[in-house]
Protein backbone atom coordinates (compact mmCIF):
# COMPACT_ATOMS: atom_id res chain seq x y z
CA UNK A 1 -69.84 -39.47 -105.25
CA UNK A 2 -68.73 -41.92 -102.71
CA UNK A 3 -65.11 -40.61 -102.31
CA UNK A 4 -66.85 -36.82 -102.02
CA UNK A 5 -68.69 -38.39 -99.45
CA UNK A 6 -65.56 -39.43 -97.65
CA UNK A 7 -65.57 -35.73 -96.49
CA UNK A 8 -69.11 -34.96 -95.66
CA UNK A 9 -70.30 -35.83 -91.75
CA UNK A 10 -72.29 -39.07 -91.89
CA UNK A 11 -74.80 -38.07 -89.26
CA UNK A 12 -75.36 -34.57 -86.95
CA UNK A 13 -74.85 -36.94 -83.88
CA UNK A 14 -71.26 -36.80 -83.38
CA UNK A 15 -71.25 -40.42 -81.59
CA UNK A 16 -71.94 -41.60 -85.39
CA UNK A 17 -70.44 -39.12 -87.57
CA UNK A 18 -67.33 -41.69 -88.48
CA UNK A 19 -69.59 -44.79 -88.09
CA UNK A 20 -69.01 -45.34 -91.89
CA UNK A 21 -65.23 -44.38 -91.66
CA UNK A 22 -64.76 -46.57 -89.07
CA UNK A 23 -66.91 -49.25 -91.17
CA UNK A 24 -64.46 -48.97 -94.08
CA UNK A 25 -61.48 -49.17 -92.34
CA UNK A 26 -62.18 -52.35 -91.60
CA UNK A 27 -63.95 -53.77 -94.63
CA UNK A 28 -60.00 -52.72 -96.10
CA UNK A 29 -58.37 -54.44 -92.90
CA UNK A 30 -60.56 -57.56 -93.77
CA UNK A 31 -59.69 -57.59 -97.30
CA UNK A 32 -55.72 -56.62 -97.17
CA UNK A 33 -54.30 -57.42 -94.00
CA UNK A 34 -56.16 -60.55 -93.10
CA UNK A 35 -55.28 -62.90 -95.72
CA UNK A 36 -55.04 -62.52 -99.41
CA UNK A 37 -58.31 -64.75 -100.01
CA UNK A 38 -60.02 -62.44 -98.85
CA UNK A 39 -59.40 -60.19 -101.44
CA UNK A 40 -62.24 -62.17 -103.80
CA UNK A 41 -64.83 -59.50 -105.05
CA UNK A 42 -67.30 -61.99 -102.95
CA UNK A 43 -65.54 -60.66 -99.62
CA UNK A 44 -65.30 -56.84 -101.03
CA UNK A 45 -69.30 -56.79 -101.16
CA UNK A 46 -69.47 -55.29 -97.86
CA UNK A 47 -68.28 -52.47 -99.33
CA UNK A 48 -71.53 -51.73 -101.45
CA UNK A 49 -73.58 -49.84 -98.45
CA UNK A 50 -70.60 -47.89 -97.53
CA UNK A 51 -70.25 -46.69 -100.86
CA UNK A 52 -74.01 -46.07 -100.93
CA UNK A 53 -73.86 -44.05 -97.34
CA UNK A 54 -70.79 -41.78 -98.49
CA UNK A 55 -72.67 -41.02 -102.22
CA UNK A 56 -75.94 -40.09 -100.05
CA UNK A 57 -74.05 -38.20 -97.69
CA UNK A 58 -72.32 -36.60 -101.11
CA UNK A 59 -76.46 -35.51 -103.05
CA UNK A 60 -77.65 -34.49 -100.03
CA UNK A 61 -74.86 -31.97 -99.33
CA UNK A 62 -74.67 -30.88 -102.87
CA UNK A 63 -78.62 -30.82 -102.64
CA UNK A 64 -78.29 -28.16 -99.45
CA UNK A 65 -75.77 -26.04 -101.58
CA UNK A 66 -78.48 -26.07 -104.93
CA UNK A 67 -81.03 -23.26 -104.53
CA UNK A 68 -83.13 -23.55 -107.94
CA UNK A 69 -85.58 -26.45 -107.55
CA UNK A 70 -84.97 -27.05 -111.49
CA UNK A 71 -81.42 -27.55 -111.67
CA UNK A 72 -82.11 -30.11 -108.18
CA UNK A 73 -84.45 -31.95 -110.41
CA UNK A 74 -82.38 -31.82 -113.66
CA UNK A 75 -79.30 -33.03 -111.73
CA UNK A 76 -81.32 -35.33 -110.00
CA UNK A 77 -82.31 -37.04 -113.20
CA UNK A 78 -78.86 -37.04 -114.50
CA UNK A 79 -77.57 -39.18 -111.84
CA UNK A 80 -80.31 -41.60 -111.60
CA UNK A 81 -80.04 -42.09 -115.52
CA UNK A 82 -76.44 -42.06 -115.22
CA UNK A 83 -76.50 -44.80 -112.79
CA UNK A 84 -79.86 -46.99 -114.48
CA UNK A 85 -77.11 -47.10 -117.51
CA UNK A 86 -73.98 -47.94 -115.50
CA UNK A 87 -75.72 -50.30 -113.55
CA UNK A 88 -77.29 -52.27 -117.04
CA UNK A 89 -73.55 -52.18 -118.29
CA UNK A 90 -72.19 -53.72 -115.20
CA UNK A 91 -74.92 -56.30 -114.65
CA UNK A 92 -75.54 -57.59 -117.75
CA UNK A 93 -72.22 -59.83 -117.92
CA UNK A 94 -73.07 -61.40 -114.93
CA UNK A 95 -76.65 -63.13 -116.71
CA UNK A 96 -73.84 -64.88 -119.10
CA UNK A 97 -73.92 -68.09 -118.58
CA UNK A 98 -70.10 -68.86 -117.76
CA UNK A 99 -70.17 -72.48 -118.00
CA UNK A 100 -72.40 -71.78 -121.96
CA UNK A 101 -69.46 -73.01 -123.62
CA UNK A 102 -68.96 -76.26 -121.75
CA UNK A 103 -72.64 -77.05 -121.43
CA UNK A 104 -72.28 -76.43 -125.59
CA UNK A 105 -69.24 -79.45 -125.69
CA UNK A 106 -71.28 -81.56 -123.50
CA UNK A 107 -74.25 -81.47 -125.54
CA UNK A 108 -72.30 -82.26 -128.87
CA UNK A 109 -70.50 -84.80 -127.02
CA UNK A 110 -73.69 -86.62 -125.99
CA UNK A 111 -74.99 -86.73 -130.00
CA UNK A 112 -71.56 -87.89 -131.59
CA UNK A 113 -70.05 -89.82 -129.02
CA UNK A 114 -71.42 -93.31 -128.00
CA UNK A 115 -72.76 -94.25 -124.57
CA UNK A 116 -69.97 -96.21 -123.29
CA UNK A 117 -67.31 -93.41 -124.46
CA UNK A 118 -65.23 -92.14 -121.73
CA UNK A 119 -63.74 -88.24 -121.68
CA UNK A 120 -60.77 -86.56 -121.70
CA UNK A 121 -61.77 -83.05 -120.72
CA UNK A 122 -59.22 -80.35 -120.45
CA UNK A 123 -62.33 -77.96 -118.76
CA UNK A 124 -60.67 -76.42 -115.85
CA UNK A 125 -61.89 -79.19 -113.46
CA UNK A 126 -65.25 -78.10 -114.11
CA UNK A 127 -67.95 -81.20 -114.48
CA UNK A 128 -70.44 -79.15 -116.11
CA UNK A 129 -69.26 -81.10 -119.57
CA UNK A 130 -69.94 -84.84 -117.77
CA UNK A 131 -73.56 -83.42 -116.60
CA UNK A 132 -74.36 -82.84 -120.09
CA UNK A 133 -73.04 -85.36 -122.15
CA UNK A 134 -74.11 -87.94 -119.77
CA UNK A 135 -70.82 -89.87 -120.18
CA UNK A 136 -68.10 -90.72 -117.76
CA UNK A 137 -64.29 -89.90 -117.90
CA UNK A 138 -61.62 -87.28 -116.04
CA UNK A 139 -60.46 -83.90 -116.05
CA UNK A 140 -57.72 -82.98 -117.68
CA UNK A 141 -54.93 -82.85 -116.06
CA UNK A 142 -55.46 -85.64 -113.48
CA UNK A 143 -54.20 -87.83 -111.01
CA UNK A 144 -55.80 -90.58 -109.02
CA UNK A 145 -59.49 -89.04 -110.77
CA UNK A 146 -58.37 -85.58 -109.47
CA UNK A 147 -57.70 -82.57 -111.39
CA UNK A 148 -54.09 -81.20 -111.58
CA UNK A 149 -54.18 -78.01 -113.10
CA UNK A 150 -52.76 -77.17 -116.48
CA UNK A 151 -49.71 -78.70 -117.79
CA UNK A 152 -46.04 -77.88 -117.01
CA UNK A 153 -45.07 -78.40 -120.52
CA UNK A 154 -46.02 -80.60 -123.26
CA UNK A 155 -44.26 -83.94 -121.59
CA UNK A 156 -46.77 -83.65 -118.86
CA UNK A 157 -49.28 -83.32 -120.85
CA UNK A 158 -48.13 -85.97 -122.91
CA UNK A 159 -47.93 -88.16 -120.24
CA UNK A 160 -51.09 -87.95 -118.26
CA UNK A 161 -53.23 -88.05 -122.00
CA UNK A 162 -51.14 -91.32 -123.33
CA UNK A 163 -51.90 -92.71 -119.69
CA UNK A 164 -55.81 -92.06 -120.00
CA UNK A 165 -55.87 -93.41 -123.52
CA UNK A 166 -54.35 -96.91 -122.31
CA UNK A 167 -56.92 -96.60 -119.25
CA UNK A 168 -59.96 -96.86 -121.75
CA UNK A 169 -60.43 -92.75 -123.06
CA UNK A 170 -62.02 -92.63 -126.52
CA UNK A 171 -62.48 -88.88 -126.32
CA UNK A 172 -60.89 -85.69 -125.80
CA UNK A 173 -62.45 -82.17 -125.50
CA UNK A 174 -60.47 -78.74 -125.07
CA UNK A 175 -63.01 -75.64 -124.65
CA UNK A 176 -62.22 -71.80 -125.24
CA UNK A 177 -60.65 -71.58 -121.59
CA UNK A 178 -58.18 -74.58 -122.41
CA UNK A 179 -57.89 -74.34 -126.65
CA UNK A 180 -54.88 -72.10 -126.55
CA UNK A 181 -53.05 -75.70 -124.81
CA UNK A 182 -52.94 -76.49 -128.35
CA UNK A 183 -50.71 -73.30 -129.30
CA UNK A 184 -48.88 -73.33 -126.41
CA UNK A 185 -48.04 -77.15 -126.11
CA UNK A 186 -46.72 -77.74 -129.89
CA UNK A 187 -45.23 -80.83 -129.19
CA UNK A 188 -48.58 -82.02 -127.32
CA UNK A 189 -50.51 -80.76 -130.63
CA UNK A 190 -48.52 -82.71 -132.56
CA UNK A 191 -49.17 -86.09 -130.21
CA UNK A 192 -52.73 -84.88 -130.03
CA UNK A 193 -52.86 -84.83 -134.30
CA UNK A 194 -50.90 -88.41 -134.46
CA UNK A 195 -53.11 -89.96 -132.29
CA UNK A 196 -56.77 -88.69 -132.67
CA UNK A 197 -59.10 -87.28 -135.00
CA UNK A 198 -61.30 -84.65 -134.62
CA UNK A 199 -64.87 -85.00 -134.78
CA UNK A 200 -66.10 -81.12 -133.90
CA UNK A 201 -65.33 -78.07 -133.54
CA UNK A 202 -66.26 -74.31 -132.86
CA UNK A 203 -65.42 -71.40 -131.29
CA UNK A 204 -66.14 -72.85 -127.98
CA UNK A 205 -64.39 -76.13 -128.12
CA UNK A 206 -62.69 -78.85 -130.06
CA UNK A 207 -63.78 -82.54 -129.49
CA UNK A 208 -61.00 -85.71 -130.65
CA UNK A 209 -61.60 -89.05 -130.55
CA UNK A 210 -59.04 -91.29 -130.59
CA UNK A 211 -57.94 -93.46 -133.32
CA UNK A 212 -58.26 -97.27 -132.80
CA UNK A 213 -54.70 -97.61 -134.46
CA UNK A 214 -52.89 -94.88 -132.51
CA UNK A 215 -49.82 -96.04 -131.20
């Protein structure tokens, strides 16, 4: 509707009949040519009411070419049920919680593992499994206490893990965003299985702790 409102004149007053046009124009300069940041669907919202204008400028000129008052109200009814259902569909990811399944790995952390543990958590740099389990540690990958990003290859990861154990971690937590590490870093795995124990597991995440006799 939006698109066939591209083509319909936005307003009899010809001092506003592009306002939208001109509106969009620059919503797309904003979001191309200034910087590719600002291509984030937070910086594309502006977009919404111009959409909205051209689809109202698109009913109300198929509403002047509709002459029965029964097909206006039977097509009017289509495209407000049409859009209640698009709109549920669309909507109803964004009530998921996105952080569910390391709030989940916190909480199991905070029953299994004792107060003094400290963390290894490969969680995106995301503290939302610290807050829960009430324990301290670092994201995974680190450096200094600041998250790195995920691993090169399985050295690195290697590395910065062996270096956390000496440093005092007794844990180590991978979640659904960072489990396939464990595919993809085979020689890491490996390490990982020599070295630790696991403890839990689920869908969401696998927690490790380390053994006292790992080498």
């Amino acid at each position: 509707m939006a698109l066939i409102g591209l083509f319909v004149p936005q307003s009899r007053d010809r001092r506003y009949s592009r306002l939208f046009h001109w509106w969009l124009i620059a919503i797309i300069l904003f979001i191309i040519a200034v910087g590719y940041g600002n291509r984030h669907r937070w910086y594309q919202l502006p977009l919404v009411p111009i959409a909205a204008a051209f689809a109202g400028a698109a009913c109300t000129f198929f509403g002047s070419k509709i002459s029965s008052r029964r097909a206006a109200i039977g097509l009017s009814i289509l495209l407000v049920s049409s859009f209640t259902v698009l709109s549920s569909v669309y909507v109803r990811p964004l009530y998921e919680s996105s952080a569910a399944q390391l709030r989940n790995a916190g909480l199991a952390l905070n029953k299994i593992a004792p107060s003094d543990a400290l963390i290894v958590a490969a969680d995106m740099g995301d503290p939302t499994i610290f807050y829960y389990s009430q324990r301290k540690g670092w994201h995974f990958l680190e450096e200094d206490g600041i998250y790195q990003g995920t691993p090169s290859d399985s050295q690195d990861a290697i590395v910065d893990l062996e270096k956390l154990r000496r440093g005092g971690a007794t844990h180590v937590v991978f979640t659904r965003n960072t489990l396939w590490w464990l595919d993809y870093y085979p020689e890491f795995a490996q390490r990982l299985a020599q070295s630790a124990t696991v403890m839990a597991a689920s869908k969401e995440f696998k927690i490790y702790k380390f053994d006292a006799t790992a080498r």
